[in-house]
N, C-alpha and C. Protein backbone atom coordinates (compact mmCIF):
# COMPACT_ATOMS: atom_id res chain seq x y z
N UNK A 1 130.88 139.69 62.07
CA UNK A 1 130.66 138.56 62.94
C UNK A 1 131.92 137.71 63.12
N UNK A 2 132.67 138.30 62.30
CA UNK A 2 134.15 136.75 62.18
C UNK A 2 134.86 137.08 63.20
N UNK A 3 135.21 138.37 63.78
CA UNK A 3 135.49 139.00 65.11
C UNK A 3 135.58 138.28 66.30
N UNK A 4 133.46 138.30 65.94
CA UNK A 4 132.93 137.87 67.65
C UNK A 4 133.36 135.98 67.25
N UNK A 5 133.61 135.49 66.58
CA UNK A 5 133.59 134.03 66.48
C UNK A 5 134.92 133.75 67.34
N UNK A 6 136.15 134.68 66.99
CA UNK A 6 137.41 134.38 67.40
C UNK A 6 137.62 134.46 69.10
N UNK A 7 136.47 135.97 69.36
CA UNK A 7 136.49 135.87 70.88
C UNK A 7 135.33 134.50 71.68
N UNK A 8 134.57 134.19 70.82
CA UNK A 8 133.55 132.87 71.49
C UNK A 8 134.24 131.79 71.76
N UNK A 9 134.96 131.61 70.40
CA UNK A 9 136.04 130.57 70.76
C UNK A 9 137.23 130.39 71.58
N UNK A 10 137.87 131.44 71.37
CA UNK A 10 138.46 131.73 72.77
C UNK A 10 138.32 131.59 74.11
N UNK A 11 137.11 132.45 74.61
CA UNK A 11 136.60 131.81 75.32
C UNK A 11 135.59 130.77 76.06
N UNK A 12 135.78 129.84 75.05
CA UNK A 12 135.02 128.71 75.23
C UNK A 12 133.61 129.07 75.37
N UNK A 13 133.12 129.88 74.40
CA UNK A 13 131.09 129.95 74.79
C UNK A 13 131.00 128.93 73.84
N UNK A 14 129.79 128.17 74.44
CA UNK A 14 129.10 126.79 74.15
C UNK A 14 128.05 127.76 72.86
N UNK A 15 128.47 127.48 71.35
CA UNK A 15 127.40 128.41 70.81
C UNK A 15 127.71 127.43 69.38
N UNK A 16 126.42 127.57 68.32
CA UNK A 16 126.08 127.02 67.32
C UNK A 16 125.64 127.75 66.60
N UNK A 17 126.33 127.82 65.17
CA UNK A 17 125.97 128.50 64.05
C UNK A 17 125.25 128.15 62.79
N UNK A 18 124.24 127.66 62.53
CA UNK A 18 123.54 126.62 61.08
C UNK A 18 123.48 127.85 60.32
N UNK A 19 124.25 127.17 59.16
CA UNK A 19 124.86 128.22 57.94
C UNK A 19 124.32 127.45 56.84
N UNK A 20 123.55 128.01 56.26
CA UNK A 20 123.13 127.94 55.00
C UNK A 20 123.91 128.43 53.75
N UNK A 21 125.06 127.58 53.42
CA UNK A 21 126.28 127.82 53.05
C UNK A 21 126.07 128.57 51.29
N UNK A 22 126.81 129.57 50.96
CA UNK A 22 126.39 129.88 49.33
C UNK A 22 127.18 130.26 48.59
N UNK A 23 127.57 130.53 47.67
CA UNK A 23 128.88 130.90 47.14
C UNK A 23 129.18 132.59 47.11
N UNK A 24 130.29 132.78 47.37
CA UNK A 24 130.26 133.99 47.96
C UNK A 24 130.73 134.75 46.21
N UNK A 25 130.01 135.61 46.65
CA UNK A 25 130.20 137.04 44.94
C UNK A 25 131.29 136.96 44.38
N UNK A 26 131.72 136.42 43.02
CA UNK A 26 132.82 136.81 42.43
C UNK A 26 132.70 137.53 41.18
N UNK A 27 133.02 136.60 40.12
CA UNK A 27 133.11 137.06 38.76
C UNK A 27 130.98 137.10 38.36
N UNK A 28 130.60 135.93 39.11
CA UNK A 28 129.00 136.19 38.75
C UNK A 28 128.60 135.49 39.90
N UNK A 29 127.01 135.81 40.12
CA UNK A 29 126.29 135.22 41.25
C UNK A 29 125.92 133.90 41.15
N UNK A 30 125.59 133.19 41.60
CA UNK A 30 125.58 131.24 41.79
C UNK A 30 124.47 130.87 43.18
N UNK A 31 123.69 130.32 42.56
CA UNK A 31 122.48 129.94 43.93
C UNK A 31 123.21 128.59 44.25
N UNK A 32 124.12 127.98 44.00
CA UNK A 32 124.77 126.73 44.22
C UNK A 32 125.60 126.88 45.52
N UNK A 33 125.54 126.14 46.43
CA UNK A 33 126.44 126.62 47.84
C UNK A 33 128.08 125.84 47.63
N UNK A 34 129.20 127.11 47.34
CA UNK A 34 130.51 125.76 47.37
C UNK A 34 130.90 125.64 48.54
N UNK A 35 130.34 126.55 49.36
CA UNK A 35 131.01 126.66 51.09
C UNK A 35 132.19 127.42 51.06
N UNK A 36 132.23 127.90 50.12
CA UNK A 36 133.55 129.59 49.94
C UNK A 36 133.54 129.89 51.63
N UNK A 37 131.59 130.90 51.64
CA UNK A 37 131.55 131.43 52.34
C UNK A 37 131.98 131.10 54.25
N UNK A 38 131.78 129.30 54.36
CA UNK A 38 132.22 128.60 55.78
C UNK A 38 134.09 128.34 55.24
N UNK A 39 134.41 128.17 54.11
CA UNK A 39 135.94 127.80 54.32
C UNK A 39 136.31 129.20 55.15
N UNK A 40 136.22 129.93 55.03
CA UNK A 40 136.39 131.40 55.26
C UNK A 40 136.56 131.69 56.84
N UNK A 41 136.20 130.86 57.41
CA UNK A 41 136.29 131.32 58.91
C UNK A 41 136.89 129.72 59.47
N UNK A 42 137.69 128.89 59.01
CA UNK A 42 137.85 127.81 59.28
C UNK A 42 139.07 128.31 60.34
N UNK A 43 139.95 129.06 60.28
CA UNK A 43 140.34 129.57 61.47
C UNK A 43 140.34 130.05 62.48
N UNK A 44 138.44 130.26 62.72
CA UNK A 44 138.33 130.66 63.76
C UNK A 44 137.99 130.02 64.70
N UNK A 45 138.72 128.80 65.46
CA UNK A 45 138.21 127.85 66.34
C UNK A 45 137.20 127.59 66.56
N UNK A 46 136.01 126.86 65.67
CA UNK A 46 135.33 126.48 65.69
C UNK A 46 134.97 125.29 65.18
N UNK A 47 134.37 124.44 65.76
CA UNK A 47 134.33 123.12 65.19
C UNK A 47 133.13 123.02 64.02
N UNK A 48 133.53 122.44 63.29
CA UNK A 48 132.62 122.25 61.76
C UNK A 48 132.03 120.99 61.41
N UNK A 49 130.82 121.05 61.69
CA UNK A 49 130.02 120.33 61.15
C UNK A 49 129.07 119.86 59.60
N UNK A 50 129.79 119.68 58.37
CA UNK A 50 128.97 119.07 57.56
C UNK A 50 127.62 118.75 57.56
N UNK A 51 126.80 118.82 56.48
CA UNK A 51 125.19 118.25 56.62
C UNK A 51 125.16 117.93 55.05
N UNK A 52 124.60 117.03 54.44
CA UNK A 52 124.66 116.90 53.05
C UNK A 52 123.08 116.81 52.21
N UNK A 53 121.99 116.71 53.43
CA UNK A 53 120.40 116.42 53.28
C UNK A 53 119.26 116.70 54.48
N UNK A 54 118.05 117.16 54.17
CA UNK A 54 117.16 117.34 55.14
C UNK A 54 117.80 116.82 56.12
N UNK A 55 117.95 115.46 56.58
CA UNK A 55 117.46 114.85 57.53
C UNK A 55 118.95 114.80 58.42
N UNK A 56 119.82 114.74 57.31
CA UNK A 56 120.85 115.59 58.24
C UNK A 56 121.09 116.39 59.02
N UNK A 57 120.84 117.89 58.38
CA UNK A 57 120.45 118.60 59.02
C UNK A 57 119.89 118.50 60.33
N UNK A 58 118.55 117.88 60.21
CA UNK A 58 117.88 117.92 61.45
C UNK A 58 118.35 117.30 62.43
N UNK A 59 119.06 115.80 62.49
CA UNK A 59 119.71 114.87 63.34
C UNK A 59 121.41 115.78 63.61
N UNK A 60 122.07 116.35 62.92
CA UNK A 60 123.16 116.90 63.72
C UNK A 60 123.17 118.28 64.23
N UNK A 61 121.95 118.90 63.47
CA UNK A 61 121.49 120.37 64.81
C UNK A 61 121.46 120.14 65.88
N UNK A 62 120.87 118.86 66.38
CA UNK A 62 120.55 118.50 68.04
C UNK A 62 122.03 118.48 68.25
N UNK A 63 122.58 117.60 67.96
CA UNK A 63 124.07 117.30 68.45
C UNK A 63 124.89 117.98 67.97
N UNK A 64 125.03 119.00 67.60
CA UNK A 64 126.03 120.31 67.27
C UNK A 64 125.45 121.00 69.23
N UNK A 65 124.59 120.84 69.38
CA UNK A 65 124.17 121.57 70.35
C UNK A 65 124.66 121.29 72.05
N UNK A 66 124.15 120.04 71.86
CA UNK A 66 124.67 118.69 73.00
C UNK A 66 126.10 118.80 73.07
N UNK A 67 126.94 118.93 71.85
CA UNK A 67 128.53 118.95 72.09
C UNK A 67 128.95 119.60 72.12
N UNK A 68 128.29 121.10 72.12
CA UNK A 68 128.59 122.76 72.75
C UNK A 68 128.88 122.73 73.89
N UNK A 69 127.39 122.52 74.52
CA UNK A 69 127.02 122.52 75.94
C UNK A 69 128.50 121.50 76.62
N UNK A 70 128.55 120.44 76.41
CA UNK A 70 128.91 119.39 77.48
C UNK A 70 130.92 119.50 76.67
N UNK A 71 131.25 120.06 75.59
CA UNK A 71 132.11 120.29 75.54
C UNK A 71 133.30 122.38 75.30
N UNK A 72 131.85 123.12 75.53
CA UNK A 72 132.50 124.73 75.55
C UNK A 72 132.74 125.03 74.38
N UNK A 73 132.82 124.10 73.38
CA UNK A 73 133.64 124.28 71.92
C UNK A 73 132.48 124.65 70.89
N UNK A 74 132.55 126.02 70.73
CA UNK A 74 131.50 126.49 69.63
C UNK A 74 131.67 125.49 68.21
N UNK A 75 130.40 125.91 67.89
CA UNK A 75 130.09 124.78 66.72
C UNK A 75 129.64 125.74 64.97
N UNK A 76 129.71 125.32 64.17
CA UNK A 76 129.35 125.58 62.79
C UNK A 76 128.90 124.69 62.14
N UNK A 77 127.78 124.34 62.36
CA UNK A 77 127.06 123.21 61.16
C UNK A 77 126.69 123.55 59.72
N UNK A 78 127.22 123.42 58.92
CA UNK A 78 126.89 124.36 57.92
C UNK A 78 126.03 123.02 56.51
N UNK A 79 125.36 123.49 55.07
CA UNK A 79 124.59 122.95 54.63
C UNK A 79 124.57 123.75 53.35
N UNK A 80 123.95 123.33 51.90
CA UNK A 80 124.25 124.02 50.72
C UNK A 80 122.25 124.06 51.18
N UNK A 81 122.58 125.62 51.33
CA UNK A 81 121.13 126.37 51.56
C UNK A 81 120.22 125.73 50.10
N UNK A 82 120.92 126.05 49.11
CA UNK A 82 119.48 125.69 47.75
C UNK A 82 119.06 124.64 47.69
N UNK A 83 120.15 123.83 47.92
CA UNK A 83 119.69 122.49 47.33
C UNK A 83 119.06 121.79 48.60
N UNK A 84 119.25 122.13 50.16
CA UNK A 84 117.95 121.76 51.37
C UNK A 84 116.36 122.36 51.13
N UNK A 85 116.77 123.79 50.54
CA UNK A 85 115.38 124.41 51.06
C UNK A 85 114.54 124.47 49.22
N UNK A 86 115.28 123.65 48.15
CA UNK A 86 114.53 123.38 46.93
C UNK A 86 114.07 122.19 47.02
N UNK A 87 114.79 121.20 47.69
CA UNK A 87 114.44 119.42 47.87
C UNK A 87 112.62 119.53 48.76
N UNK A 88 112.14 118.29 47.86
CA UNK A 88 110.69 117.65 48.77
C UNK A 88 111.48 116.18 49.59
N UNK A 89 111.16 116.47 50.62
CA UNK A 89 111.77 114.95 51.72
C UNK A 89 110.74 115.14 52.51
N UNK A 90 110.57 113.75 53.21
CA UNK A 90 110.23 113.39 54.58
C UNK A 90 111.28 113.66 55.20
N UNK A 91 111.23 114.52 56.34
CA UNK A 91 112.20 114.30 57.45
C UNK A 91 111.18 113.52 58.86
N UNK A 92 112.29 112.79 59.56
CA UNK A 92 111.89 112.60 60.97
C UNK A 92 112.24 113.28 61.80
N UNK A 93 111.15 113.99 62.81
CA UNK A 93 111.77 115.28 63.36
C UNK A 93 112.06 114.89 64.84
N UNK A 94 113.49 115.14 64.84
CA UNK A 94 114.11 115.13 66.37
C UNK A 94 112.94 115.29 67.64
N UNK A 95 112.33 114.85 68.26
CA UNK A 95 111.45 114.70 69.32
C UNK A 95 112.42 115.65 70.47
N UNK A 96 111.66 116.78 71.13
CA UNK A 96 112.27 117.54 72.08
C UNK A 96 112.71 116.24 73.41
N UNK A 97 111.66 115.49 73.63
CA UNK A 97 111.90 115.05 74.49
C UNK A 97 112.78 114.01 74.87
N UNK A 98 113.46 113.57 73.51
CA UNK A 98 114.16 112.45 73.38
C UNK A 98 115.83 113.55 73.71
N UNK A 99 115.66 115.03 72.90
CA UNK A 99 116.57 115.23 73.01
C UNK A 99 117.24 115.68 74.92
N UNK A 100 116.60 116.17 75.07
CA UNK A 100 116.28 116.37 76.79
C UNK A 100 117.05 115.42 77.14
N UNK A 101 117.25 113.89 76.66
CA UNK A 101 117.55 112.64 77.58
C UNK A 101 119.06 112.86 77.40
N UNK A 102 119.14 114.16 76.57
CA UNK A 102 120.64 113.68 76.04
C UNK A 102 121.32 115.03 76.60
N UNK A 103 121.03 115.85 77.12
CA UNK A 103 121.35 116.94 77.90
C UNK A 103 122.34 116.93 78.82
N UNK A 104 123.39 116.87 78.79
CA UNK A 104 124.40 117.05 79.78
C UNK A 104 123.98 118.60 80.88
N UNK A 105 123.12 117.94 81.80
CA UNK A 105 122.64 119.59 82.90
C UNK A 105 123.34 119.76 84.05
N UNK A 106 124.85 119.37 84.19
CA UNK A 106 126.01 119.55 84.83
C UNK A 106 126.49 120.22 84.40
N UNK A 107 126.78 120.06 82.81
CA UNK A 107 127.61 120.93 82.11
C UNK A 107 126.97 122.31 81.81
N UNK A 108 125.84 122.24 81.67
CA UNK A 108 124.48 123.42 81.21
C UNK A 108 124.74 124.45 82.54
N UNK A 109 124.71 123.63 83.72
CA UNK A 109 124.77 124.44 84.94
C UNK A 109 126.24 125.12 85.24
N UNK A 110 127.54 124.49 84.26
CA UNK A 110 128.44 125.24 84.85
C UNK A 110 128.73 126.20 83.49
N UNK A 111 128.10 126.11 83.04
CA UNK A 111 128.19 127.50 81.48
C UNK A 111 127.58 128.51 82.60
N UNK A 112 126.48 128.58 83.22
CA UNK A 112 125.04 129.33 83.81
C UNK A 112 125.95 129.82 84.84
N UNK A 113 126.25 128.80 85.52
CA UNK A 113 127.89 129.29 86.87
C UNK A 113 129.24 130.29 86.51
N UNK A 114 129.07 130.11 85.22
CA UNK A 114 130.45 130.83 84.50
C UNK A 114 130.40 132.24 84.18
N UNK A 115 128.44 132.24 84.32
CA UNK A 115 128.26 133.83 83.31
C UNK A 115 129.43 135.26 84.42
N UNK A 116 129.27 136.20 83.89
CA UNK A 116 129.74 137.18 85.15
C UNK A 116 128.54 137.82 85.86
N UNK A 117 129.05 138.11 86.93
CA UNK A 117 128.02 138.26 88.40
C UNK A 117 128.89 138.82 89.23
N UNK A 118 128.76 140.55 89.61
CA UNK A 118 128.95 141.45 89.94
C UNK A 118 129.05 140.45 91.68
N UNK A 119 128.69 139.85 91.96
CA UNK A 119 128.59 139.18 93.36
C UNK A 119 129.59 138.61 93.77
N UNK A 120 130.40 137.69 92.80
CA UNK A 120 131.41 137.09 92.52
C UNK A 120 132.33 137.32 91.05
N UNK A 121 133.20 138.30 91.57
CA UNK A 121 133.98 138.87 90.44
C UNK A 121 135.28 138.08 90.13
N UNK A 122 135.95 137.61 88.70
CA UNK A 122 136.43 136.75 88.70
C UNK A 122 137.65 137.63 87.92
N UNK A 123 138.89 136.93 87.21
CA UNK A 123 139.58 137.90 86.44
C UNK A 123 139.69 136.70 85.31
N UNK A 124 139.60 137.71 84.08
CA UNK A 124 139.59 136.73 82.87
C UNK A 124 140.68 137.55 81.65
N UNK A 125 140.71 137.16 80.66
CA UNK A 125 141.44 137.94 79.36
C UNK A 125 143.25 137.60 79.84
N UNK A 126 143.65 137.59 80.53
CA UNK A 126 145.30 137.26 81.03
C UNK A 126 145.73 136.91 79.59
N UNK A 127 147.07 137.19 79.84
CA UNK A 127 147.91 136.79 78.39
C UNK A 127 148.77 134.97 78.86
N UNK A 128 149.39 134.47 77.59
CA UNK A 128 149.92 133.35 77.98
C UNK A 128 151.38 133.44 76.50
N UNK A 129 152.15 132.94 77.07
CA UNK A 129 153.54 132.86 75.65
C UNK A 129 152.78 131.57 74.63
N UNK A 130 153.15 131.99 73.88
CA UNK A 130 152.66 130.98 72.58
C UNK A 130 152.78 129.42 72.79
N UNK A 131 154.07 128.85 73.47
CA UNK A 131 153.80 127.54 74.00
C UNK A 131 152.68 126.82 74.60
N UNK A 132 152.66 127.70 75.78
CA UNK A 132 151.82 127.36 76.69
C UNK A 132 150.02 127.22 75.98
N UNK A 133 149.66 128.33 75.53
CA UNK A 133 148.85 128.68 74.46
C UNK A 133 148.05 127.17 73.59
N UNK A 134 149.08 127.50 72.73
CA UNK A 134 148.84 126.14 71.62
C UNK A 134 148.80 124.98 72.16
N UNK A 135 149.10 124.76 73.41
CA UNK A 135 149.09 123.54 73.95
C UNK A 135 147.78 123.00 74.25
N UNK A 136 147.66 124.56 75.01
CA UNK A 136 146.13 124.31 75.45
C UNK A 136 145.24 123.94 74.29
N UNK A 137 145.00 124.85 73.80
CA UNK A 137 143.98 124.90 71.85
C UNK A 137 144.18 123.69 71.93
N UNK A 138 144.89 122.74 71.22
CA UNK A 138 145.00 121.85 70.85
C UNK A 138 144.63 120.39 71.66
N UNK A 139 144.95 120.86 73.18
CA UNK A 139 144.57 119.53 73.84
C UNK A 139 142.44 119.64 74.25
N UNK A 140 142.51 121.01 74.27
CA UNK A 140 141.34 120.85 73.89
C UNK A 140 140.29 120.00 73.38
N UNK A 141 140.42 120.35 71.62
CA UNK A 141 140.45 119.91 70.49
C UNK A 141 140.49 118.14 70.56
N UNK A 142 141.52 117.71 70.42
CA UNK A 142 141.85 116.35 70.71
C UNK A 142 141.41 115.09 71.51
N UNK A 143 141.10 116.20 72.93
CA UNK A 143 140.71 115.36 73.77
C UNK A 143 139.27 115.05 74.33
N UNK A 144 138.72 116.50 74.33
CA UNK A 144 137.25 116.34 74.62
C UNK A 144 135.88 115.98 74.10
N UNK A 145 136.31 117.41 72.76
CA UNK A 145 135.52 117.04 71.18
C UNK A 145 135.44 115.91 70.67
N UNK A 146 136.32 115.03 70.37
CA UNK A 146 136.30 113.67 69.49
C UNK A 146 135.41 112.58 70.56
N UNK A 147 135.77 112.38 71.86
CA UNK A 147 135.29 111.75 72.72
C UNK A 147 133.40 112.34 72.77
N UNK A 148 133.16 113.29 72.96
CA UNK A 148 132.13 114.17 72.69
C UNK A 148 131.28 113.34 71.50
N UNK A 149 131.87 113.66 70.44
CA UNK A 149 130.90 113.43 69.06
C UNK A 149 130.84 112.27 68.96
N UNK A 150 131.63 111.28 69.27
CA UNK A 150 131.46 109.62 69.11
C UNK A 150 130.35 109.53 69.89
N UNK A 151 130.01 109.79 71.32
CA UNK A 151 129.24 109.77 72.57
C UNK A 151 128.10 109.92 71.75
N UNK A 152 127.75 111.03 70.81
CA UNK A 152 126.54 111.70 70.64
C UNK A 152 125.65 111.36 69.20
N UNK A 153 127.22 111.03 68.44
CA UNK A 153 126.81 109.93 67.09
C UNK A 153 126.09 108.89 67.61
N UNK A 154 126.92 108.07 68.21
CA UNK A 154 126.72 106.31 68.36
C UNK A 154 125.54 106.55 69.16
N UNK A 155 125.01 107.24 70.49
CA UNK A 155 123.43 107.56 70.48
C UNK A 155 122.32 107.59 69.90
N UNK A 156 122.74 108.31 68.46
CA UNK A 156 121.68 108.93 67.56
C UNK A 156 121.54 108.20 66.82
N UNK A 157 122.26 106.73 67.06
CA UNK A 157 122.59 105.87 65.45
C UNK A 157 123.19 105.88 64.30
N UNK A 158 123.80 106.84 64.65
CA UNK A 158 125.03 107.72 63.29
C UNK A 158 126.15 107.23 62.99
């Protein structure tokens, strides 16, 4: 899968990964999550999302999602699997319909506009010199994402 992450990101697919983070096999097995297994792909342009409790979880799944869509920039929310799915909590559960209000369906519609369609053939994959490149990545990154997650925090009350 670490493959397909490098080409998603690349090309900007709006996509979300909830990782139930665990320690990956060494000298002995460990139900304790250190996040070995998410440091591990931290190079693959993807933006990373932390969760530390139920209710975490549930409040930045929506908005790992929301800042796909309205920003192209695949997402990784990741979480220490034992210690969510051993805990007793109340969670408050994200209401579909509240999330709906928060839907960027401009942006939804030009992911849907982007797919390929034999009708309208486009050319994609082109090469670029490393300048030009990193420039891009990075202004990316900087400019859209951060603006993005403040937007979608300060919404949620976060």
């Amino acid at each position: 899968m670490i493959p397909n992450m490098y080409k998603m990101s690349g090309e900007l697919l709006p996509a979300v990964f909830h990782v139930s983070a665990r320690s990956l096999a060494a000298q002995a097995l460990s139900i304790f999550g250190d996040h070995s297994d998410v440091m591990s792909i931290r190079q693959a342009g993807f933006a990373m999302l932390a969760t530390g409790n139920v209710q975490e979880i549930m409040d930045i799944a929506g908005i790992a999602h929301l800042a796909a869509i309205k920003t192209r920039i695949p997402f990784l929310h990741f979480f220490d699997g034992f210690r969510t799915s051993h805990e007793i909590q109340k969670v408050e559960e994200m209401q579909m319909e509240d999330l709906a209000k928060l839907v960027d369906y401009e942006a939804l519609q030009k992911f849907r506009d982007n797919a390929l369609n034999p009708e309208h053939p486009v050319v994609r994959g082109t090469a670029q010199n490393p300048d030009i490149y990193f420039q891009s990545r990075i202004a990316i990154f900087l400019t859209v994402l951060g603006k993005t997650l403040k937007k979608y925090f300060s919404e949620n009350g976060l």
